[in-house]
Structures are given as C-alpha cells and as structure tokens.
Protein backbone atom coordinates (compact mmCIF):
# COMPACT_ATOMS: atom_id res chain seq x y z
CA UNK A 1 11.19 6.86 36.90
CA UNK A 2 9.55 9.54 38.91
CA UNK A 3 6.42 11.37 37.24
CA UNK A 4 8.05 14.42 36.22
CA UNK A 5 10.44 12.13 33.53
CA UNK A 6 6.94 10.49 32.40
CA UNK A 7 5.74 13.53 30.94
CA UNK A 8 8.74 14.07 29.02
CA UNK A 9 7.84 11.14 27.03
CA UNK A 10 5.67 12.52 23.63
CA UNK A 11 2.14 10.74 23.82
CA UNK A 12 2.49 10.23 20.00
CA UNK A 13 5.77 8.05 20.89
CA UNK A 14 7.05 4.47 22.67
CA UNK A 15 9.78 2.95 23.21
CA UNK A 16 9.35 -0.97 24.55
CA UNK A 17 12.37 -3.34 24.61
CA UNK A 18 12.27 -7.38 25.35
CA UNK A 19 15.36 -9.60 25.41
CA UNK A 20 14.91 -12.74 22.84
CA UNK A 21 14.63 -16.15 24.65
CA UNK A 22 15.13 -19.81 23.27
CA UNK A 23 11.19 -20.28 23.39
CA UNK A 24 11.09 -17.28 20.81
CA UNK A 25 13.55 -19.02 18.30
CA UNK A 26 13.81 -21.68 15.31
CA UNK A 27 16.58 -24.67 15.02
CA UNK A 28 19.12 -21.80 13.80
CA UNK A 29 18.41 -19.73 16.88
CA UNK A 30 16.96 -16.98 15.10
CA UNK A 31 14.13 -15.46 16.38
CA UNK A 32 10.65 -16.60 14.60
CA UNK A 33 9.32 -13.84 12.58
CA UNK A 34 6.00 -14.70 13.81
CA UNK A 35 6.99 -13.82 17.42
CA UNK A 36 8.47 -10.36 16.09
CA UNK A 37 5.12 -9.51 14.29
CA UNK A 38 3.28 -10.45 17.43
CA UNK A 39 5.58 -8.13 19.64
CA UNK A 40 4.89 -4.99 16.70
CA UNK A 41 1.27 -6.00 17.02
CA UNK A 42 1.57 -4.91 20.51
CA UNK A 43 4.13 -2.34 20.32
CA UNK A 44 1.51 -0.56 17.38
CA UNK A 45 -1.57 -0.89 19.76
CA UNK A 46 0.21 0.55 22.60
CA UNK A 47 0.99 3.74 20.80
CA UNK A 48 -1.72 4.18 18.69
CA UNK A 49 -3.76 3.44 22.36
CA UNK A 50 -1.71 5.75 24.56
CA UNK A 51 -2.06 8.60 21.72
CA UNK A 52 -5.57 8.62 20.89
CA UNK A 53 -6.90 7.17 24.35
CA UNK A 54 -9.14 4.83 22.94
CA UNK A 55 -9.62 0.94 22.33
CA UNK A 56 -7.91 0.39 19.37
CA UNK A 57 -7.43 -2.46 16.08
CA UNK A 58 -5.06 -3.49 13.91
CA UNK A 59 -6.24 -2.65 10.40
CA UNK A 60 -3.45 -3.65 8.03
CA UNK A 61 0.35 -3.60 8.30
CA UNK A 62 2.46 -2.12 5.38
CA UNK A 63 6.37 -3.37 4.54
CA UNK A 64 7.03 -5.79 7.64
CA UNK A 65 10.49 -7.50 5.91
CA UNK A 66 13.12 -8.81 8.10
CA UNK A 67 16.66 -7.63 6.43
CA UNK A 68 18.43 -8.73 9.14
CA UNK A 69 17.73 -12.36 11.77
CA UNK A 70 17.30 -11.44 15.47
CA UNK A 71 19.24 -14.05 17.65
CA UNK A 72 18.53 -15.55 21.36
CA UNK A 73 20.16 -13.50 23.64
CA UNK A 74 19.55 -10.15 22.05
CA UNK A 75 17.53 -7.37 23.42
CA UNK A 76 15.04 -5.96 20.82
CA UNK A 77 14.03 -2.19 21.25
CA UNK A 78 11.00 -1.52 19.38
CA UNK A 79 11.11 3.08 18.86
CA UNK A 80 7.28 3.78 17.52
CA UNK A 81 5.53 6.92 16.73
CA UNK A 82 1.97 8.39 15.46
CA UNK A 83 2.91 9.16 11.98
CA UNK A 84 -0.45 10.51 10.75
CA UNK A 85 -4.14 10.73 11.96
CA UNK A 86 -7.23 10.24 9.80
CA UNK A 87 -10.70 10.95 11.19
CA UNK A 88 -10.66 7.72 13.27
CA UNK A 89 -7.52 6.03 12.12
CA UNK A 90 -3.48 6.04 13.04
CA UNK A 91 -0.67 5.15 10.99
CA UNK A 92 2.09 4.27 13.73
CA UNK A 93 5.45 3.81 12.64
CA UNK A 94 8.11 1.16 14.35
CA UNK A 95 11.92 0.80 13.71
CA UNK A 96 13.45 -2.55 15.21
CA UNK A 97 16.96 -2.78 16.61
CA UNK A 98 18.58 -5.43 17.93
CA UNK A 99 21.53 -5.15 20.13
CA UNK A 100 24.08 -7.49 21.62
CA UNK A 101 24.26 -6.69 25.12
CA UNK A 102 28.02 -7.86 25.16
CA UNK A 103 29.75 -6.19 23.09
CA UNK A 104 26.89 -3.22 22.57
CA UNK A 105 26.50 -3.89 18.73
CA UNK A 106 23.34 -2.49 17.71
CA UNK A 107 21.82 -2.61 14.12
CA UNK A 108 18.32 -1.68 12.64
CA UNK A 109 16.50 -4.92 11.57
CA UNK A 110 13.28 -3.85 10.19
CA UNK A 111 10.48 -0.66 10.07
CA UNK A 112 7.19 -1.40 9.45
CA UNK A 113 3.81 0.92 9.15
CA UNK A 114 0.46 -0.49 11.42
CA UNK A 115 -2.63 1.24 10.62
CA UNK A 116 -4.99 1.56 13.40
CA UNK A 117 -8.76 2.18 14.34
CA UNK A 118 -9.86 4.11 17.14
CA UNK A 119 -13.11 2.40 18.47
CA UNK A 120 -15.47 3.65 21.23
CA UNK A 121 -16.86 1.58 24.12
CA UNK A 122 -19.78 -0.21 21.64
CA UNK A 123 -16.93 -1.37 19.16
CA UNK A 124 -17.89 1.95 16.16
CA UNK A 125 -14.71 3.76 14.94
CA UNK A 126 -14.78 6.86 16.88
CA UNK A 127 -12.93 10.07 15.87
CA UNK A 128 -9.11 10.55 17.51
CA UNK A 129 -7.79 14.04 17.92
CA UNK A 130 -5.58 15.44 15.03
CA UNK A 131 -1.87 15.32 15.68
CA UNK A 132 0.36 18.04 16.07
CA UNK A 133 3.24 17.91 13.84
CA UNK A 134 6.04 19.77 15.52
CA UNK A 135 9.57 19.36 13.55
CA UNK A 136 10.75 18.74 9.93
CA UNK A 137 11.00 15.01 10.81
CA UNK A 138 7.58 14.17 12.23
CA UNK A 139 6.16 16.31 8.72
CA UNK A 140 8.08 13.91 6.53
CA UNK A 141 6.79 11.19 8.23
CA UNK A 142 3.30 13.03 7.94
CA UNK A 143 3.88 13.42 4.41
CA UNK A 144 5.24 9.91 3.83
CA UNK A 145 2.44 8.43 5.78
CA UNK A 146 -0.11 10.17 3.06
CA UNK A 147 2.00 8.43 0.56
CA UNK A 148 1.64 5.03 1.96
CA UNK A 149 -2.31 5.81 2.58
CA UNK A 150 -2.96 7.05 -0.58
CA UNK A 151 -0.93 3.98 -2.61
CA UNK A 152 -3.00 1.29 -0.45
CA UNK A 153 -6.38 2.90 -1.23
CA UNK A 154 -5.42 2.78 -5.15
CA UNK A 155 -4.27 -0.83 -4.50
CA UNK A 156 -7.55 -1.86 -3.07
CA UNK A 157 -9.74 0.38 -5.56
CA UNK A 158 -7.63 -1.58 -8.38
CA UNK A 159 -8.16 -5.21 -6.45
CA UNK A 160 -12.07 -4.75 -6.66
C-alpha cells in the first residue's frame, strides 16, 4: 500500500484481521473467548490510539457475547470505529467476522463497545479532539453510543 491509499483510511476507523491457530483453541477447536477479548483489547486501543493520538486505557467493555464459535483455520477481521468522544474518553465500536477462507463463508460473530481514556505523557486523562460525525450512520452510532453511556452511568450511580 503506497501512502496515497493510507490516507484514504478514516482516522476514526480500523480494520485488523488474524487467522485462528491451534494454540488459540479449546478441545472442540473453537477459538478461546479469552484469546478473542485479548485481540478486541488490542483492536479497541489501536483505534481509540490512532484517533485521538494519545496513550490510551481500557476503561470498561459493554455487550462482549459470542453468538457464534470461531474455529482454527478461520481468519477473523475485526472492522472498529470511534463511535463517540467525551472530554477525554472514546467509545470504539468493533464487529467480528469470521470467514472460511475455502469456501469464502463469512458471518458476523460478535460487536462489542470498549470505552477508552486518553492519557498524557504523566499517566492524567488528557482531553481528545471532538469527532466529526459525517453520515446518518456514524450519528446513529453517535446517538447510540450516548445511550450506552448514559445507561452505564445510571447502573453505577444505582450500584453505589
């Protein structure tokens, strides 16, 4: 990829992709759900990073369940985008599909919501620039993103 197809790439979005291998997998050969949350982990901190330009955490994760099993062999694409920007934290967004590189079957396993914190070179959230929202689909995630903010903070308000 030359440096002029680089740039057509949204900051605000990734896409990273890994092939599942037989040290990644149980006795039934699907792949641990542990290594998949590991690989989002990543996958959230490189977005949330290449956005906002700034060391970044893992705050909390919202509605990681696995609907479908990921098997050796496959190759796991991992699409993630900036859904929303606080003062100094991200919401980024991640859809999983798997896809059998024989016979091309793709299907959607899971989506799950990372919240992240920008933090400056001494460790202190720091502020990250707002985002642009540019189409009807990045304002419903916007909007959807407030949602999941907004039902967390009552959760936590109601747990103390």
């Amino acid at each position: 990829m030359d440096e002029d197809n680089q740039k057509e790439i949204p900051p605000k979005t990734i896409v990273m992709s890994e092939i599942m291998t037989p040290d990644m997998a149980n006795f039934q050969g699907n792949v641990h759900g542990g290594h998949i949350l590991s690989l989002l982990d990543k996958v959230a901190y490189v977005c949330a990073s290449r956005y906002s330009g700034k060391l970044i955490v893992t705050l909390s994760v919202d509605q990681v369940t696995f609907s479908k099993a990921i098997h050796v062999g496959e190759l796991v694409t991992f699409l993630a985008s900036v859904n929303y920007v606080g003062n100094t934290s991200l919401e980024v967004g991640i859809r999983v599909i798997a896809e059998n590189l024989l016979t091309r079957e793709t299907r959607h396993t899971n989506t799950c919501y990372f919240t992240m914190v920008a933090l400056d070179m001494q460790g202190k959230p720091t502020p990250v620039q707002p985002l642009l929202i540019q189409n009807e689909i990045e304002k419903k995630r916007y909007k959807q993103a407030i949602a999941r903010k907004e039902l967390r903070l009552k959760l936590r308000n109601e747990s103390l």
